[in-house]
N, C-alpha and C. Protein backbone atom coordinates (compact mmCIF):
# COMPACT_ATOMS: atom_id res chain seq x y z
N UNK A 1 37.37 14.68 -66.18
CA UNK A 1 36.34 14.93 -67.15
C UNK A 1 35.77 16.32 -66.88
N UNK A 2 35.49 17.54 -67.95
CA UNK A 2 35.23 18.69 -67.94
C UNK A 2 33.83 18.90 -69.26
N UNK A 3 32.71 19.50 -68.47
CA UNK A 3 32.18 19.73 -69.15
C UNK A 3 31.63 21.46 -69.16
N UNK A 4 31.78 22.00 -70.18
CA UNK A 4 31.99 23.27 -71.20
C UNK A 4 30.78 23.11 -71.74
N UNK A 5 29.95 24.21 -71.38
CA UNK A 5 28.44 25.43 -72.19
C UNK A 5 29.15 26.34 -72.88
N UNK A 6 29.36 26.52 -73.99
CA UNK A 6 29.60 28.19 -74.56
C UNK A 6 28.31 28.58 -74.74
N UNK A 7 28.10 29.59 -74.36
CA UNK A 7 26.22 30.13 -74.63
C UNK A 7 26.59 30.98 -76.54
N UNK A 8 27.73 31.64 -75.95
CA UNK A 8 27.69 32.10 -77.40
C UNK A 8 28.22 31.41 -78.77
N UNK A 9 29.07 30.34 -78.93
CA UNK A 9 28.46 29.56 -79.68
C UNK A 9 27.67 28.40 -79.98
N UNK A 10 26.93 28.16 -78.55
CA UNK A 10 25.41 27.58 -78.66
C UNK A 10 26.32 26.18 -78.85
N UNK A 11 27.02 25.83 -77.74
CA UNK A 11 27.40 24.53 -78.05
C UNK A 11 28.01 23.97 -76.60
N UNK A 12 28.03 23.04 -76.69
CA UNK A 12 28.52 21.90 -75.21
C UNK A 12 29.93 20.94 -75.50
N UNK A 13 30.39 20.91 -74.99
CA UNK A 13 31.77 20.42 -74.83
C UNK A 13 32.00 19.59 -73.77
N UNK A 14 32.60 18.15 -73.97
CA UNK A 14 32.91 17.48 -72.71
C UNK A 14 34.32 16.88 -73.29
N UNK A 15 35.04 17.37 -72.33
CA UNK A 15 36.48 16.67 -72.54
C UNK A 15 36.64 15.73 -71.86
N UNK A 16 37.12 14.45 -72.22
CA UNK A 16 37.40 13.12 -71.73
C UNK A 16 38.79 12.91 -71.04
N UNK A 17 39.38 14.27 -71.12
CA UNK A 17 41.19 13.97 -70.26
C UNK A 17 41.65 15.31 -71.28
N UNK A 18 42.94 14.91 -70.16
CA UNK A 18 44.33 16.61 -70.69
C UNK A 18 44.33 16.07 -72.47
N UNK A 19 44.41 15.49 -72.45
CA UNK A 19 45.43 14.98 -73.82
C UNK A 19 45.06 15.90 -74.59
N UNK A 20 46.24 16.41 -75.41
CA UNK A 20 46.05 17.32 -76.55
C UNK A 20 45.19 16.71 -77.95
N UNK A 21 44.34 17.52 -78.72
CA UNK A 21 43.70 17.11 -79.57
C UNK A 21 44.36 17.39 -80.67
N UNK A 22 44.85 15.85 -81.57
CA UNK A 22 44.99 15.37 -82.88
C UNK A 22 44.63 16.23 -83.90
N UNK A 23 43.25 15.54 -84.04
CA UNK A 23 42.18 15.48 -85.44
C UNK A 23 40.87 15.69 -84.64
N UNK A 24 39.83 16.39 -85.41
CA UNK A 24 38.68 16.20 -85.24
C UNK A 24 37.98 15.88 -86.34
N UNK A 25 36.82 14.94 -85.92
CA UNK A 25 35.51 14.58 -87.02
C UNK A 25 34.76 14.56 -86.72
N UNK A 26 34.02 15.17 -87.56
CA UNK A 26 32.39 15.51 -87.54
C UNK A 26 31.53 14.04 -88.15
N UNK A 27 31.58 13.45 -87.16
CA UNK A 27 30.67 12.30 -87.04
C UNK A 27 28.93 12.68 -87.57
N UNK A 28 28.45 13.61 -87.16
CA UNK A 28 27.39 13.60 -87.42
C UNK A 28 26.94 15.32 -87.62
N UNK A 29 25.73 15.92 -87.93
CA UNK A 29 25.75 17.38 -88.32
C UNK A 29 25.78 18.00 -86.84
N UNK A 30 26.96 18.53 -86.71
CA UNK A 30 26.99 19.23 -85.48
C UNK A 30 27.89 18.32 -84.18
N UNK A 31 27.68 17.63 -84.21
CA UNK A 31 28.60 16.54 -83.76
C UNK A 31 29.75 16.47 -83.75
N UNK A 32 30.71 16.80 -83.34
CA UNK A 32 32.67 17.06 -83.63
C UNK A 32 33.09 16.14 -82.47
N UNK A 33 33.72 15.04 -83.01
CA UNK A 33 34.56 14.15 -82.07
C UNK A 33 36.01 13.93 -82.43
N UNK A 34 36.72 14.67 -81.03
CA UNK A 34 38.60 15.06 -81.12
C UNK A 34 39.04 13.72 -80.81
N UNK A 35 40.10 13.58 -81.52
CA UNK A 35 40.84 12.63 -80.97
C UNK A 35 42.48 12.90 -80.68
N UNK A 36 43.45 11.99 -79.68
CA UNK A 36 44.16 12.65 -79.25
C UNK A 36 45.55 11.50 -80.53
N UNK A 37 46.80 11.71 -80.53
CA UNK A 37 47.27 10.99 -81.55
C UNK A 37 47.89 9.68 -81.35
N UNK A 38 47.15 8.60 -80.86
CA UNK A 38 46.78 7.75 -80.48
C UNK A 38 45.23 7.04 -81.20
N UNK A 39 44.62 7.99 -82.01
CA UNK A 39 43.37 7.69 -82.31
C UNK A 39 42.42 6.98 -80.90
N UNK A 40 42.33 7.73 -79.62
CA UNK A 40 41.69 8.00 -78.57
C UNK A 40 40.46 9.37 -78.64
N UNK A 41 39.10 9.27 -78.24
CA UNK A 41 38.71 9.93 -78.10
C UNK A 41 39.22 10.63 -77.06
N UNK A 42 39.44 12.10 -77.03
CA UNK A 42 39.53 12.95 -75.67
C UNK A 42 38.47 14.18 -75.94
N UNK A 43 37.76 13.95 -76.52
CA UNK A 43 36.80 15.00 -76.63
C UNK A 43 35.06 14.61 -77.10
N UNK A 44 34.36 15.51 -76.89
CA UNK A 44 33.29 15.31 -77.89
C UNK A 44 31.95 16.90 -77.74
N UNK A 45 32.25 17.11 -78.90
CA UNK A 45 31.06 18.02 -79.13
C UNK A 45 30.13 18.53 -79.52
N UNK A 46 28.75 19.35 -79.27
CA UNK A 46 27.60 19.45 -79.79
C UNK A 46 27.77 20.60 -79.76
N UNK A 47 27.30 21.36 -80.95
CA UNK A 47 27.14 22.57 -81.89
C UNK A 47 25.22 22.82 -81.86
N UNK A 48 24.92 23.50 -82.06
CA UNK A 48 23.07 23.87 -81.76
C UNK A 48 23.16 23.37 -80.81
N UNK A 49 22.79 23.27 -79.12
CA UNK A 49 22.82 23.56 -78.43
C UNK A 49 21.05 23.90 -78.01
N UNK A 50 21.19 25.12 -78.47
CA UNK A 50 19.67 25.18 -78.02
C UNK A 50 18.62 24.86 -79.32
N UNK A 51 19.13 23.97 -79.86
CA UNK A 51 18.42 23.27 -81.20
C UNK A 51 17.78 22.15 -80.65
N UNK A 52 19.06 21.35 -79.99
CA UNK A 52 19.03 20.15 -80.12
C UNK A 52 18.27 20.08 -78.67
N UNK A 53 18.09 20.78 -77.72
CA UNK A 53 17.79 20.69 -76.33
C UNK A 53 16.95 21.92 -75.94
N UNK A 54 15.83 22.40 -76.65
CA UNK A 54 15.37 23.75 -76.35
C UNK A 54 14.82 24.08 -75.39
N UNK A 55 14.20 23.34 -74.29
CA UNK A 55 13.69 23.13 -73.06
C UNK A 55 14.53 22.41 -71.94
N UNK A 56 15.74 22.92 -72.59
CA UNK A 56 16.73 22.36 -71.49
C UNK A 56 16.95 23.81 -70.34
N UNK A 57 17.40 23.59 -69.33
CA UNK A 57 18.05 24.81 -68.50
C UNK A 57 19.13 24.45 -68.65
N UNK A 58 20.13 25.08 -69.24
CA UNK A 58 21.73 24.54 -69.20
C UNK A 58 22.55 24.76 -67.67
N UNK A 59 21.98 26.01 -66.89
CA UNK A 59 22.02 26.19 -65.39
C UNK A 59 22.33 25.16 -64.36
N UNK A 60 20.96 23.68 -64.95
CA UNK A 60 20.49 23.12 -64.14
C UNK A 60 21.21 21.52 -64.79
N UNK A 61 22.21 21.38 -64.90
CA UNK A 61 22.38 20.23 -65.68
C UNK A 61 22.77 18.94 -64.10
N UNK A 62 21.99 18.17 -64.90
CA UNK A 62 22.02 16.19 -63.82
C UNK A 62 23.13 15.68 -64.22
N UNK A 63 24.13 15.29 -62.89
CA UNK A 63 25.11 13.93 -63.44
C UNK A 63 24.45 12.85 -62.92
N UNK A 64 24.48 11.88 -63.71
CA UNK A 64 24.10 10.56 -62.87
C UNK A 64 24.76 9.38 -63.21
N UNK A 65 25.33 8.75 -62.11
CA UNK A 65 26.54 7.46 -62.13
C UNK A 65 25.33 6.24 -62.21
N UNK A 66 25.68 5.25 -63.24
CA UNK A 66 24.80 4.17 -63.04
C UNK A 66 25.85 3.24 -62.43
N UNK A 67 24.91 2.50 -61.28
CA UNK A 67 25.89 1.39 -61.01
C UNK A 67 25.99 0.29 -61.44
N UNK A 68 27.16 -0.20 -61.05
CA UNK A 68 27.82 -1.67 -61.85
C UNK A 68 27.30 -2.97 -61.22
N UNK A 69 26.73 -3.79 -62.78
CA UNK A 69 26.31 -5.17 -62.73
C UNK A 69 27.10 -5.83 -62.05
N UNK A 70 27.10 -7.03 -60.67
CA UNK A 70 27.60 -7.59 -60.24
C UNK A 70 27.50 -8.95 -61.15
């Protein structure tokens, strides 16, 4: 899993695996979700950027694993 800031087109990218991308759809405004040809997501992306998150530090970004219900 790879996650991608372009500052200059103000957008975030997280790829879900290698797999080459299919098709994409714009699920929602700004929103672009790839799929690989399998109809698998291997992608997903946000466009505005500093729209959608303006008090974000993109610098400073949190991963956090939740753990699993026994």
């Amino acid at each position: 899993m790879k996650l991608k800031v372009d500052r200059q087109a103000d957008a975030l990218y997280l790829a879900l695996g290698e797999a080459p991308v299919n098709r994409s759809e714009e699920v929602s405004p700004g929103v672009i979700v790839d799929y690989d040809d399998q109809d698998r997501v291997v992608g997903i992306e946000l466009l505005y950027l500093s729209k959608r998150a303006p008090e974000t530090d993109i610098q400073r970004l949190l991963f956090e694993s939740v753990p699993e219900v026994a």
